[in-house]
Protein backbone atom coordinates (compact mmCIF):
# COMPACT_ATOMS: atom_id res chain seq x y z
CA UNK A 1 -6.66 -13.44 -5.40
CA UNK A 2 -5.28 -12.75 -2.08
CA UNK A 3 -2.09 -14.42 -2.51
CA UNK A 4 -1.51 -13.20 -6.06
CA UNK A 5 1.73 -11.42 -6.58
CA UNK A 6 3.02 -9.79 -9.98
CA UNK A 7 6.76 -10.06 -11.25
CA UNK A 8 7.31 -6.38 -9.19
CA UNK A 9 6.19 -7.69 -6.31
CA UNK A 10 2.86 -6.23 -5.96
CA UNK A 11 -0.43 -8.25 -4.86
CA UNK A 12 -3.92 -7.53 -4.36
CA UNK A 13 -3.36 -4.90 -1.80
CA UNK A 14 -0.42 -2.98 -3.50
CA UNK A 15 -3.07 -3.04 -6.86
CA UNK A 16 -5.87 -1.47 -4.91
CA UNK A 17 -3.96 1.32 -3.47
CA UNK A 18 -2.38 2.50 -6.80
CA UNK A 19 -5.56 2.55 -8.62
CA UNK A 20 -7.44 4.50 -5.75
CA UNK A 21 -9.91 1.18 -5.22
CA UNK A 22 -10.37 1.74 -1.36
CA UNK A 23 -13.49 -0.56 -2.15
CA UNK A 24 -11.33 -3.55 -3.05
CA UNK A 25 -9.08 -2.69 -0.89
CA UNK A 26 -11.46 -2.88 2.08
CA UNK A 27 -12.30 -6.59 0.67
CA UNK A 28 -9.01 -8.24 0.19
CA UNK A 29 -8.34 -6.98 3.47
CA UNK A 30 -10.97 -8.44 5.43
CA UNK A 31 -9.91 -11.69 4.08
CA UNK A 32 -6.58 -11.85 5.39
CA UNK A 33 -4.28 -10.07 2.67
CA UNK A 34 -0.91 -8.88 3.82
CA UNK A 35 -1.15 -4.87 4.20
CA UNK A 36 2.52 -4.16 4.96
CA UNK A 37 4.03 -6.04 2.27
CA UNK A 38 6.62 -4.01 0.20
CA UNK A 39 6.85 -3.94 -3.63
CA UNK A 40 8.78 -2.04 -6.05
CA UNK A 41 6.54 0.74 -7.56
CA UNK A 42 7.40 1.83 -10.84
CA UNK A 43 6.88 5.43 -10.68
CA UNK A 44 9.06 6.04 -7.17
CA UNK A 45 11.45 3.68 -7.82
CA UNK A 46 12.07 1.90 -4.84
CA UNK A 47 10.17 -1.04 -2.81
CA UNK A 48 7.60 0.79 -0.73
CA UNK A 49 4.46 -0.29 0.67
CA UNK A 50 0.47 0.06 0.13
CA UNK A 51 0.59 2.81 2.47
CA UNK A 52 3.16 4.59 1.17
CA UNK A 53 1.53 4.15 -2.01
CA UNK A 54 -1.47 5.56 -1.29
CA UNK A 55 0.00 8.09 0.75
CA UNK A 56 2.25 9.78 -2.15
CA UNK A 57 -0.41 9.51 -4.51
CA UNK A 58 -3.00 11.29 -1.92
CA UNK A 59 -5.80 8.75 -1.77
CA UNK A 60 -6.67 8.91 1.62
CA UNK A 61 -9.82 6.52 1.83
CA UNK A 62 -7.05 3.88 0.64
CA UNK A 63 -4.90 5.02 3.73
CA UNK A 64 -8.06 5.22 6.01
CA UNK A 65 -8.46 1.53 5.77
CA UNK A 66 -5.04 0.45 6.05
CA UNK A 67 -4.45 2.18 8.92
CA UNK A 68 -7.58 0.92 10.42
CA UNK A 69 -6.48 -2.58 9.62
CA UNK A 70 -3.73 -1.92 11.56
CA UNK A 71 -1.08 -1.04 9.01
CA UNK A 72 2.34 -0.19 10.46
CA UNK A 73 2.78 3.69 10.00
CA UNK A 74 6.43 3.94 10.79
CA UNK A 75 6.99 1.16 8.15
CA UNK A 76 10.22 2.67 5.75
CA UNK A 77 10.82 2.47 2.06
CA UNK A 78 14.49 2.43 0.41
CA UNK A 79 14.47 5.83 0.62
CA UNK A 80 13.59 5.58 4.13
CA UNK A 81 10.36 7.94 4.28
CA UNK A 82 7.61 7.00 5.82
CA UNK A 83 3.75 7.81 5.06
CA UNK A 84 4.14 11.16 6.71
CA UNK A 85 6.63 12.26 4.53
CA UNK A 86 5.24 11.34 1.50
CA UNK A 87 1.85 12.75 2.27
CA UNK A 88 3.10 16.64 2.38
């Protein structure tokens, strides 16, 4: 489960965020799943990552424990925004 990864790109984590499972989340990344990992998402159109994800999409318990887990905040997508844009 950890190191499952769809044709886009996106794995455990990247499922978690979309769906607004900070639950799951929380659990996939206590055992060791990548939180910085980019994949394309379908709906922005570009490879971003979980925390951009979550970010854009406003689910903030999902951001909460990515951050916590140390997830790199200044981390770019192709569009190059960050979190902090996204999350306006």
């Amino acid at each position: 489960m950890l190191l499952y990864q769809d044709s886009k790109g996106f794995s455990s984590v990247h499922h978690a965020c979309v769906n607004n499972h900070a639950d799951v989340l929380a659990y996939v990344v206590s055992r060791g799943a990548k939180i910085d990992a980019a994949a394309v998402d379908p709906n922005l159109k570009l490879a971003t990552t979980p925390l951009i994800m979550s970010a854009t999409r406003g689910y903030l318990q999902c951001m909460r424990v990515l951050v916590m887990a140390g997830a790199d905040v200044n981390e770019k997508d192709k569009e190059v925004s960050n979190h902090r844009d996204r999350s306006t």
